[in-house]
C-alpha atoms as a PDB file:
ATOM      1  CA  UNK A   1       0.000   0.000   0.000  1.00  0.00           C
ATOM      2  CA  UNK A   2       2.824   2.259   0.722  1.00  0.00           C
ATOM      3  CA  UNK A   3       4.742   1.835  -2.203  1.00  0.00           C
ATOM      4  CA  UNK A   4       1.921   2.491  -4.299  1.00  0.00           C
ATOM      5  CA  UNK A   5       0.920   5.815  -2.803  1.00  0.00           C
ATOM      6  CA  UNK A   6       4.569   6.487  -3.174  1.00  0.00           C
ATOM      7  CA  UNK A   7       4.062   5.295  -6.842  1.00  0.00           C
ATOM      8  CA  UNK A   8       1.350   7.858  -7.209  1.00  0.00           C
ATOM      9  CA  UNK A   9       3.235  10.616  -5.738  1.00  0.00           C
ATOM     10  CA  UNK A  10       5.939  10.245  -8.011  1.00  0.00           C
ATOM     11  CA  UNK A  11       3.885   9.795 -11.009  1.00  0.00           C
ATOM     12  CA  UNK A  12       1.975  13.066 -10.158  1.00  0.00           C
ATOM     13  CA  UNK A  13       4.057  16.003 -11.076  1.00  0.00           C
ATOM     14  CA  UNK A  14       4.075  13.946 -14.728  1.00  0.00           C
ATOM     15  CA  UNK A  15       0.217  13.740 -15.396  1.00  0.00           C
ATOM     16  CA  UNK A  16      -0.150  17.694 -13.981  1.00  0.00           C
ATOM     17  CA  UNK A  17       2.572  19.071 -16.370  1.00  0.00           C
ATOM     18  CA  UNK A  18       1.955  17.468 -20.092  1.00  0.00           C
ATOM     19  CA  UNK A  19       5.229  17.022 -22.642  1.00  0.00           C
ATOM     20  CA  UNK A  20       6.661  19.198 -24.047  1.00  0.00           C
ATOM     21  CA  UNK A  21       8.636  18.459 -27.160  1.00  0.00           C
ATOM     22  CA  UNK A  22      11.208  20.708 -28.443  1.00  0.00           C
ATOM     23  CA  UNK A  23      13.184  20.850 -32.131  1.00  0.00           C
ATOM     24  CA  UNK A  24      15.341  23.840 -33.335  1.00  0.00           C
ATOM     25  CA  UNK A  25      15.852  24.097 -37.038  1.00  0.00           C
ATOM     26  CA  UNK A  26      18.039  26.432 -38.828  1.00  0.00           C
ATOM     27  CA  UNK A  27      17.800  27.779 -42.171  1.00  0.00           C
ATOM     28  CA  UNK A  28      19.928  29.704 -44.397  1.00  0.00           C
ATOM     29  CA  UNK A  29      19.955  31.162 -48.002  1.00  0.00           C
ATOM     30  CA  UNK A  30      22.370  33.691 -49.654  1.00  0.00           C
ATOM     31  CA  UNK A  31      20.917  37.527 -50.321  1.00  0.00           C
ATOM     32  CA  UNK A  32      22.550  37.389 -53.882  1.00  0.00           C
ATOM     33  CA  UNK A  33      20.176  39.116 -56.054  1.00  0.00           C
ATOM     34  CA  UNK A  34      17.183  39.649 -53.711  1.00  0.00           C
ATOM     35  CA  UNK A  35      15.704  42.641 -52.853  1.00  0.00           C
ATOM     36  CA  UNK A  36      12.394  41.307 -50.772  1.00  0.00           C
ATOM     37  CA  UNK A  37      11.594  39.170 -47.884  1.00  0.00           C
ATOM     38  CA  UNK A  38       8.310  37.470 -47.703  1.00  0.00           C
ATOM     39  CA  UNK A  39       7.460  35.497 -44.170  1.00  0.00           C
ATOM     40  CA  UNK A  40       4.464  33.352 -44.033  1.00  0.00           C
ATOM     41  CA  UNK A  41       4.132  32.459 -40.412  1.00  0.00           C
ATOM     42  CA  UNK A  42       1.889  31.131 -38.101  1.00  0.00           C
ATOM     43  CA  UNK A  43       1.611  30.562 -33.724  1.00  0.00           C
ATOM     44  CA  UNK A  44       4.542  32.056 -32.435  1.00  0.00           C
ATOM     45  CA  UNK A  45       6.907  34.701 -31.384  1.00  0.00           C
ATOM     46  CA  UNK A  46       8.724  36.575 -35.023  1.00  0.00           C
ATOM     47  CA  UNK A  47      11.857  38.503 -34.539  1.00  0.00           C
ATOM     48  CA  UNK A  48      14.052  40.272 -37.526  1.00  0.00           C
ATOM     49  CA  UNK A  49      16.781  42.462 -37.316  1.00  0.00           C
ATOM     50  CA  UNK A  50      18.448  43.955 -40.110  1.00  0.00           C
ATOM     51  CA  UNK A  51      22.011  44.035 -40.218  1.00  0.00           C
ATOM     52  CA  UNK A  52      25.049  45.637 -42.459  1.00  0.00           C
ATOM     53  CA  UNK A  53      27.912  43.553 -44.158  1.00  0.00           C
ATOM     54  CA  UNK A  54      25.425  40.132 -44.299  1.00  0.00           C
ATOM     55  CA  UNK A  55      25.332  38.461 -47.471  1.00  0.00           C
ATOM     56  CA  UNK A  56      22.909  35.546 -46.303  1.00  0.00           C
ATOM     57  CA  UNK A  57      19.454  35.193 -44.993  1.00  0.00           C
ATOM     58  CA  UNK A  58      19.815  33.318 -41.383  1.00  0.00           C
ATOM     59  CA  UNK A  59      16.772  32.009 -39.982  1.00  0.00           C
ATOM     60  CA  UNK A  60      16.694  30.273 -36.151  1.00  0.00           C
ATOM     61  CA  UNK A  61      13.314  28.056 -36.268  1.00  0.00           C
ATOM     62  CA  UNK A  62      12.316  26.802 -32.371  1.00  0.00           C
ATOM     63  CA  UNK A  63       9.563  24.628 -32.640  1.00  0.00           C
ATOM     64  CA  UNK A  64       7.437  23.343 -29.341  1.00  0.00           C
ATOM     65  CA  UNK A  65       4.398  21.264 -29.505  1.00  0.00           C
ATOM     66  CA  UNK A  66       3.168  20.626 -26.449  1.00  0.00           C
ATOM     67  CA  UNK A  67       1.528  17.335 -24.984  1.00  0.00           C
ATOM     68  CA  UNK A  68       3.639  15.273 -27.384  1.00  0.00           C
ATOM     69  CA  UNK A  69       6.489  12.574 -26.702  1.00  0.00           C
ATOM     70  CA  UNK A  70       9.691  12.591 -28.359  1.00  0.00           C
ATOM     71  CA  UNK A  71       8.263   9.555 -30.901  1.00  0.00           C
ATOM     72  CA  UNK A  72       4.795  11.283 -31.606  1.00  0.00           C
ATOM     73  CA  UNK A  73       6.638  14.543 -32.287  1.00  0.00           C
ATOM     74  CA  UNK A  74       9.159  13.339 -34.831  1.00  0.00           C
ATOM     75  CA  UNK A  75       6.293  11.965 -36.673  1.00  0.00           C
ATOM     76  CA  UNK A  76       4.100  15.108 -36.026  1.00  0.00           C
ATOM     77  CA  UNK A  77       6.430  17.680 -37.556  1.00  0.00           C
ATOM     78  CA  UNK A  78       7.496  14.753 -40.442  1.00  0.00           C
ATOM     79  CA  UNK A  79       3.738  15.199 -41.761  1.00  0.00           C
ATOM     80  CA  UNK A  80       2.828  18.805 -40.824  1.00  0.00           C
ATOM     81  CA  UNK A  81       5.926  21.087 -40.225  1.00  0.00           C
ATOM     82  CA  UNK A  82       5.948  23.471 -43.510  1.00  0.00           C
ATOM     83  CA  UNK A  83       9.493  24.641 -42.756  1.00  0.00           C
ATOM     84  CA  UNK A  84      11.474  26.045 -45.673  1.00  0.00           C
ATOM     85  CA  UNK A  85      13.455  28.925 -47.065  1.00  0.00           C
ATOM     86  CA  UNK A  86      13.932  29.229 -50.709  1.00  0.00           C
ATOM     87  CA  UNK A  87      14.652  32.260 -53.692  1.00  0.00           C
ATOM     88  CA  UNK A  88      11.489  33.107 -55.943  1.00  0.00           C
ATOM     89  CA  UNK A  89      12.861  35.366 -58.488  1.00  0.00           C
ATOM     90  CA  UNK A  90      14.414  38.721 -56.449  1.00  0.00           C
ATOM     91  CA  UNK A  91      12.419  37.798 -53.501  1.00  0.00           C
ATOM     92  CA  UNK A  92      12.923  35.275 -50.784  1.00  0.00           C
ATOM     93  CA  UNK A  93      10.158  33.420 -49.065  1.00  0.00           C
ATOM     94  CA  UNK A  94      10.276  31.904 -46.046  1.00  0.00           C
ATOM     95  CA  UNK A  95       7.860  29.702 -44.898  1.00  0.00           C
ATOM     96  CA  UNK A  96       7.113  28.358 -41.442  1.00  0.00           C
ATOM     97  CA  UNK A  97       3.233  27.125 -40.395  1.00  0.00           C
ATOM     98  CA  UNK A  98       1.901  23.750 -39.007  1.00  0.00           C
ATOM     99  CA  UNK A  99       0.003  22.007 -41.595  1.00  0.00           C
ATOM    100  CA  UNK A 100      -4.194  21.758 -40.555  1.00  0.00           C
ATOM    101  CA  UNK A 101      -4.452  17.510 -41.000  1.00  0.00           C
ATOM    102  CA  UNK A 102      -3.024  15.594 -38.148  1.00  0.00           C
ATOM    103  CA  UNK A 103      -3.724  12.773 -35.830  1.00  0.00           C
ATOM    104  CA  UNK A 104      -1.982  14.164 -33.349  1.00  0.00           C
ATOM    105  CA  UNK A 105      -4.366  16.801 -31.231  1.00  0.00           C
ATOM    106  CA  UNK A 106      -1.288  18.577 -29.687  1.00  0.00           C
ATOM    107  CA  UNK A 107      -2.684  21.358 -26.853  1.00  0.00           C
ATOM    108  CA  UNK A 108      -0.370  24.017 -28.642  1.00  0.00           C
ATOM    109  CA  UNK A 109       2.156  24.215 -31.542  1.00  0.00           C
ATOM    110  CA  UNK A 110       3.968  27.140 -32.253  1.00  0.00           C
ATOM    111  CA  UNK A 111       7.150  27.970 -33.996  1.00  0.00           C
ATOM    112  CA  UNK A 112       9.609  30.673 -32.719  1.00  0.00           C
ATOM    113  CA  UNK A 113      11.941  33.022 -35.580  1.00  0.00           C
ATOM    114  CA  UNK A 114      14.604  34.455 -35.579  1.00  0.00           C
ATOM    115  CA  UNK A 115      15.661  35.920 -38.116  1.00  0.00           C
ATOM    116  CA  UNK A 116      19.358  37.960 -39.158  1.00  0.00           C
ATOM    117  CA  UNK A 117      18.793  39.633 -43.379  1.00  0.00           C
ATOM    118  CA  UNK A 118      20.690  42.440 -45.186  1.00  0.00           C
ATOM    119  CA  UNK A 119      19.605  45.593 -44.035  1.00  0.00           C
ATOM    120  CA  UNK A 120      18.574  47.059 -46.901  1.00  0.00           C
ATOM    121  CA  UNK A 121      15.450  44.149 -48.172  1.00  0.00           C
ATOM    122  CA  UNK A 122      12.345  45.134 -48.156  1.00  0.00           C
ATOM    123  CA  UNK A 123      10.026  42.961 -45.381  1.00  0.00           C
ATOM    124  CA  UNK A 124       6.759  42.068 -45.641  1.00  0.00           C
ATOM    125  CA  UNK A 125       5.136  39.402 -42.825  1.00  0.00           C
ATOM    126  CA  UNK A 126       1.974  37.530 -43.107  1.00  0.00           C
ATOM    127  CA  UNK A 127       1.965  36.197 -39.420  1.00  0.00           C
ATOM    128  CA  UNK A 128      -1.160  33.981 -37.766  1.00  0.00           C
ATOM    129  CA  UNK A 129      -0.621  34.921 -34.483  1.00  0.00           C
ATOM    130  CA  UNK A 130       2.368  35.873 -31.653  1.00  0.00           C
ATOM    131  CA  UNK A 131       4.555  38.970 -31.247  1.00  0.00           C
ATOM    132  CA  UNK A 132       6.129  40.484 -34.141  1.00  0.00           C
ATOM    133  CA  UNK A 133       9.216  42.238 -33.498  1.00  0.00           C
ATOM    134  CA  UNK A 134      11.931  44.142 -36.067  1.00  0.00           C
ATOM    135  CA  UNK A 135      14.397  46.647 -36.197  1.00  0.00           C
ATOM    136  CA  UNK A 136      17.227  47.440 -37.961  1.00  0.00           C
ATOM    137  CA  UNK A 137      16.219  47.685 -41.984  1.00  0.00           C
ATOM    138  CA  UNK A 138      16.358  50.020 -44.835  1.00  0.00           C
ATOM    139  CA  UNK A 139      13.930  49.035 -46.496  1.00  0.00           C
ATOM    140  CA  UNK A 140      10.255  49.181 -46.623  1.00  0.00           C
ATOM    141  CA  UNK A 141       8.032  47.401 -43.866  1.00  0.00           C
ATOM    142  CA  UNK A 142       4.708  45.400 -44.142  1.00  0.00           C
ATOM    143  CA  UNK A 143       3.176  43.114 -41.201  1.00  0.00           C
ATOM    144  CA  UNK A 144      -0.301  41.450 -41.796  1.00  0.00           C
ATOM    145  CA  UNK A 145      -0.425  40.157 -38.376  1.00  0.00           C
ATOM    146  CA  UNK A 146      -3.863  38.286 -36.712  1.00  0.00           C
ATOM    147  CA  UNK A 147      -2.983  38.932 -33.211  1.00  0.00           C
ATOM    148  CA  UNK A 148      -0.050  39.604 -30.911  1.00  0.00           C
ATOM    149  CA  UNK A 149       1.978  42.954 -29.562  1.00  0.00           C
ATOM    150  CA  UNK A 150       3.678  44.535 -33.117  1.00  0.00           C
ATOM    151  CA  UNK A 151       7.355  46.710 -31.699  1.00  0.00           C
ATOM    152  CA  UNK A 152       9.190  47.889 -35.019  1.00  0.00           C
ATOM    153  CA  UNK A 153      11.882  50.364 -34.563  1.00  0.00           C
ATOM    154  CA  UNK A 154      14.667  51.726 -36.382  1.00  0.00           C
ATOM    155  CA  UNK A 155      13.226  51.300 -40.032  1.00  0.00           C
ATOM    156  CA  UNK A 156      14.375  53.964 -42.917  1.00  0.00           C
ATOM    157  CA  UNK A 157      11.788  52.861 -44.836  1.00  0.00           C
ATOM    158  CA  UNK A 158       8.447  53.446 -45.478  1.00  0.00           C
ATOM    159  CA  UNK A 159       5.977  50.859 -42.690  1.00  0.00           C
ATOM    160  CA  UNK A 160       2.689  49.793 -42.748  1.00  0.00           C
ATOM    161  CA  UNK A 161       0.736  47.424 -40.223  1.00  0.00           C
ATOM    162  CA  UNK A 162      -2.709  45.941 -40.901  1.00  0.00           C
ATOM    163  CA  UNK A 163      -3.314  43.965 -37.335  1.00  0.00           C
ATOM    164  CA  UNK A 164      -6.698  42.170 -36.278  1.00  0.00           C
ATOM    165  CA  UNK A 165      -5.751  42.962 -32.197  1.00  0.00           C
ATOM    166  CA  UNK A 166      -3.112  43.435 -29.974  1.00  0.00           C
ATOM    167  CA  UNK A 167      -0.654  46.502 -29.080  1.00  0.00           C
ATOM    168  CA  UNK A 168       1.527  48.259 -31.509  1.00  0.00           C
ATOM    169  CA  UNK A 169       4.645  50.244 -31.106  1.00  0.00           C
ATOM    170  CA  UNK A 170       6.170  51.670 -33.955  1.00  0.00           C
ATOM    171  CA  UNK A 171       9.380  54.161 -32.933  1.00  0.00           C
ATOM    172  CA  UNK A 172      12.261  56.189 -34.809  1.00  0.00           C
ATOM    173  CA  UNK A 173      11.302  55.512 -38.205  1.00  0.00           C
ATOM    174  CA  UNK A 174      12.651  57.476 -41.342  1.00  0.00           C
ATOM    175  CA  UNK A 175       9.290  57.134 -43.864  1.00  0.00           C
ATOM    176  CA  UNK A 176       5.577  57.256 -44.021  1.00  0.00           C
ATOM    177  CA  UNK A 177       3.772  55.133 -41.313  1.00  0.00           C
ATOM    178  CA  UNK A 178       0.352  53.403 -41.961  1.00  0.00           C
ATOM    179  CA  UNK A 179      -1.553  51.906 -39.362  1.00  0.00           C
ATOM    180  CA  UNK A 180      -4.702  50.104 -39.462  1.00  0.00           C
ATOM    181  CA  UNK A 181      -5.692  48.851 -36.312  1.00  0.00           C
ATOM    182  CA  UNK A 182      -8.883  46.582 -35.088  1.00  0.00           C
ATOM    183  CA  UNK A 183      -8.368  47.013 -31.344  1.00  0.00           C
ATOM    184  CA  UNK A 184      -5.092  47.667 -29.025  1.00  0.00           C
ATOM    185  CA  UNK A 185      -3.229  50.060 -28.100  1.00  0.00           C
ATOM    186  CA  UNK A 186      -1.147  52.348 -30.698  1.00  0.00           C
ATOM    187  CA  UNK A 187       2.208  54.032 -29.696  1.00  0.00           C
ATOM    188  CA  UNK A 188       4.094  55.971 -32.407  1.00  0.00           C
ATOM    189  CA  UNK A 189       6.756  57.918 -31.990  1.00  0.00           C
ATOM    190  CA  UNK A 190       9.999  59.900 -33.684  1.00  0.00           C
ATOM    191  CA  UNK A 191       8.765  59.893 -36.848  1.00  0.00           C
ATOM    192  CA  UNK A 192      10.389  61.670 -40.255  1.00  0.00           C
ATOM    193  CA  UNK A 193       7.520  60.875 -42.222  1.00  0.00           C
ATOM    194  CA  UNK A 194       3.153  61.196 -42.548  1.00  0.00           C
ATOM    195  CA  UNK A 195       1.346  58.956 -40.167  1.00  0.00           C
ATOM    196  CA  UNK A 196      -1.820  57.310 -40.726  1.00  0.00           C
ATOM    197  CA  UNK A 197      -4.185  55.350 -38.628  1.00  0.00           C
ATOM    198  CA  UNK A 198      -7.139  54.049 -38.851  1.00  0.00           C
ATOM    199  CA  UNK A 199      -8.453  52.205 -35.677  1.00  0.00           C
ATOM    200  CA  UNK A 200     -11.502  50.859 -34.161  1.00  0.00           C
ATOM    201  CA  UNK A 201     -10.741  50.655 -30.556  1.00  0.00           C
ATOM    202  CA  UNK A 202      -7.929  51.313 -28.319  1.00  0.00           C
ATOM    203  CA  UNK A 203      -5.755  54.215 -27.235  1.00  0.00           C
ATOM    204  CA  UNK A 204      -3.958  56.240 -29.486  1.00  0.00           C
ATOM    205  CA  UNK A 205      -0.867  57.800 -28.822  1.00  0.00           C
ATOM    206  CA  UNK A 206       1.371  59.480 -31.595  1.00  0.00           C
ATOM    207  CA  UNK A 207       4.179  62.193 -30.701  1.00  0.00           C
ATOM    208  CA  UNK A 208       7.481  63.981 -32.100  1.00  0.00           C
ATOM    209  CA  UNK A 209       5.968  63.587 -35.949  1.00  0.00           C
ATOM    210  CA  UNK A 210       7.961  65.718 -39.061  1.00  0.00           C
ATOM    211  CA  UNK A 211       5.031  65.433 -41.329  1.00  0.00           C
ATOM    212  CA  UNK A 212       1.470  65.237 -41.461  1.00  0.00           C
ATOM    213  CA  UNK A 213      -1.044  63.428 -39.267  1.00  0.00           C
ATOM    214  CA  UNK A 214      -4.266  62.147 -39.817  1.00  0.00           C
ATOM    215  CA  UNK A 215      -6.586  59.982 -37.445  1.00  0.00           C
ATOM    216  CA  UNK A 216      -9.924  57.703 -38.059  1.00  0.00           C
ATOM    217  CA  UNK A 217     -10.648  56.425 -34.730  1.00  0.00           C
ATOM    218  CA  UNK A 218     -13.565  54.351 -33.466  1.00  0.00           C
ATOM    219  CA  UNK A 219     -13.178  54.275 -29.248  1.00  0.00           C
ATOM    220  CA  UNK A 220     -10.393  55.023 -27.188  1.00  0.00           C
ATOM    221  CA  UNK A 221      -8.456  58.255 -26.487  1.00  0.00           C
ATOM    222  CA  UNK A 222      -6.322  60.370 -28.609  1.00  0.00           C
ATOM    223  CA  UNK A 223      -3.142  62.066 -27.576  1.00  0.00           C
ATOM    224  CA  UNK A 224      -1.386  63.777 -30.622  1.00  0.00           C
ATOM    225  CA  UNK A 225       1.893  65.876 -29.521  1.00  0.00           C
ATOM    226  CA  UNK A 226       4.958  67.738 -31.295  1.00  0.00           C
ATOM    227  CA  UNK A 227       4.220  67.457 -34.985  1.00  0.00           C
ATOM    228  CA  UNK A 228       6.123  69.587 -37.303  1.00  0.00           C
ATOM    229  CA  UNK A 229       2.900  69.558 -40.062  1.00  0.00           C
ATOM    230  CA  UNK A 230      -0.899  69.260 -40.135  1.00  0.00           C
ATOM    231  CA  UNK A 231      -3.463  67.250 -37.703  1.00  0.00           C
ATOM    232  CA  UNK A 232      -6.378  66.013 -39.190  1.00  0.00           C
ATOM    233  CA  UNK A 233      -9.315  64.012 -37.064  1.00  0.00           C
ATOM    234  CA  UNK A 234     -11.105  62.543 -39.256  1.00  0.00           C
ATOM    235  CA  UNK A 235     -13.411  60.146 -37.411  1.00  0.00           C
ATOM    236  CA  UNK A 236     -13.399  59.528 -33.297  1.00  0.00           C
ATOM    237  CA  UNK A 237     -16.925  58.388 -31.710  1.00  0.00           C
ATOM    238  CA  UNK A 238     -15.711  58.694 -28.167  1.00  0.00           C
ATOM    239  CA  UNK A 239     -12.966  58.968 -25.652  1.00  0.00           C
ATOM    240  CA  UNK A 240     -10.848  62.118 -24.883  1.00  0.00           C
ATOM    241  CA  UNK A 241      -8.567  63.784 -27.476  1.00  0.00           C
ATOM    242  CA  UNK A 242      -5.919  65.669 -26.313  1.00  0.00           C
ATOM    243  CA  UNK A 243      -3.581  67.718 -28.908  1.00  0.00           C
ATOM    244  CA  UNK A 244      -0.384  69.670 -28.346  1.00  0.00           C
ATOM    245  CA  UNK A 245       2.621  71.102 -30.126  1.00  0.00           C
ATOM    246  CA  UNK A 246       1.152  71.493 -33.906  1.00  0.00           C
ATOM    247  CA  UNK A 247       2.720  74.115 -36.111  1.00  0.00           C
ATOM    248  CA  UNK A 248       0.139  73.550 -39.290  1.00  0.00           C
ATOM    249  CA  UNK A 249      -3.290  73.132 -39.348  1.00  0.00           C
ATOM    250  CA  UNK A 250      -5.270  71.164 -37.227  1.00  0.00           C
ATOM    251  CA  UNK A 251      -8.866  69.568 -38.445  1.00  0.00           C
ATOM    252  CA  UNK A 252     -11.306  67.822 -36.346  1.00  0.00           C
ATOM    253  CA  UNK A 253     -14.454  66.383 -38.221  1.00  0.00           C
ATOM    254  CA  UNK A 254     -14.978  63.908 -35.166  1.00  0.00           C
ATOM    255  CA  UNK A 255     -18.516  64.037 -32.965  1.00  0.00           C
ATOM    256  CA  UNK A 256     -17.115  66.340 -30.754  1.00  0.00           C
ATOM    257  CA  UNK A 257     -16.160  68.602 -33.043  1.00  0.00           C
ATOM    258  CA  UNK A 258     -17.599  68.172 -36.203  1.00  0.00           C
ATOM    259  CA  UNK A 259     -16.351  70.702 -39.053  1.00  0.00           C
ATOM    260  CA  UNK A 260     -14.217  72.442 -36.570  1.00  0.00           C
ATOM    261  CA  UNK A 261     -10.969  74.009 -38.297  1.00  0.00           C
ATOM    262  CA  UNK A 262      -8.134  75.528 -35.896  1.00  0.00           C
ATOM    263  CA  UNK A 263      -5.080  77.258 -36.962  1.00  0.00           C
ATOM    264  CA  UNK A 264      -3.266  77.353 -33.258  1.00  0.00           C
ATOM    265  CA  UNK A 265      -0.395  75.886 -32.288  1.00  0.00           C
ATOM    266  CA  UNK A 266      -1.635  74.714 -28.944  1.00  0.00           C
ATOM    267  CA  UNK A 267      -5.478  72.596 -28.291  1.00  0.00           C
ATOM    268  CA  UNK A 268      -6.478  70.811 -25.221  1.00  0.00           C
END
């Protein structure tokens, strides 16, 4: 009786905690000739950074699938692990999503990136889900993203974001920003460059701007500060705007203000 309540005990902390199995993959192709990268990406946690003097694409894959031996898992990612990096004419495409048919009912699957390119490509990102992070490029900067936090910093390029939910942060960038937002949080700041957004709920926040700045906003506050051109608030159905620091023209056609046309420098 003893031993088998001992038994139990030790088989416990095994049946609360399911397996985990773990694979990391890498990938690498040279930059030769290409001027674009195009990630298709699913669950998981994406992170670029652009760097000078790098002839080759290098791409860090860490794949977890939880609830999953070490046997079950080889097999799981031999029939549905789309895992591959491979030049399309100028562009590279890199390709990294679980496949939808399986035995296998694993309680999560997601695949980590990271991921070292030639400054200078352009990016664009079709990602599922997870955080999207990048930094560091030249060129221009496109995430389709379902959900997740979106950080991109440091781009001399022009960005745009279309994201179904989560927070955005978009910081020192040298180019147009274009935001379209369903719900989250938006940060944007340092910008040499136009910013547009167009959101549907969520706070906006969108400071030190040289360049014009317009605003279509559904719910959620507004605080515009320190911008070198033009305001425009196009749409806002409620929450608090706050504006500061404009040296053009500042246009509100929201319901607070509907029609309203100021030519100040300061508006609370």
């Amino acid at each position: 009786m003893r031993y088998s309540i001992f038994l139990v005990l030790i088989l416990l902390p095994a049946l609360a905690f399911p397996v985990a199995g773990q694979e990391t993959k890498e990938l690498e192709l040279s930059a030769g000739g290409i001027n674009t990268l195009l990630i298709q990406g699913g669950a998981g946690y994406l992170n670029l950074n652009g760097t000078g003097n790098l002839n080759e694409i290098e791409v860090t894959a860490n794949i977890l699938v939880e609830g999953l031996n070490p046997e079950d898992l080889r097999s799981f990612l031999e029939n549905n692990l789309l895992l591959d990096l491979k030049k399309k004419g100028k562009k590279a495409v890199l390709r990294a999503v679980f496949l939808r048919s399986s035995r296998f009912k694993p309680s999560e699957a997601k695949i980590d990136l990271f991921i070292r390119a030639p400054k200078q490509i352009d990016i664009k990102i079709d990602d599922a889900s997870g955080p999207v992070h990048g930094r560091g490029f030249t060129g221009n900067f496109e995430v389709y993203d379902g959900s997740g936090n979106i950080v991109i910093r440091d781009i001399m390029g022009r960005v745009r974001i279309w994201d179904a939910s989560g927070p955005i942060n978009v910081e020192t960038i040298t180019g147009n920003v274009d935001v379209r937002d369903g719900s989250g949080s938006i940060d944007i700041n340092v910008i040499k460059g136009d910013v547009n957004v167009t959101d549907t709920s969520g706070s906006i926040t969108i400071q030190d701007v040289d360049g014009h700045v317009r605003v279509s906003d559904g719910s959620g506050s507004i605080e515009i500060h320190d911008i070198s051109k033009s305001v425009s608030i196009l749409e806002s159905d409620s929450g608090e705007i706050s504006i500061e620091g404009v040296k053009g023209r500042i246009i509100r056609r929201d319901t607070n203000a509907p029609g309203e046309e100021i030519d100040t420098n300061d508006v609370e």
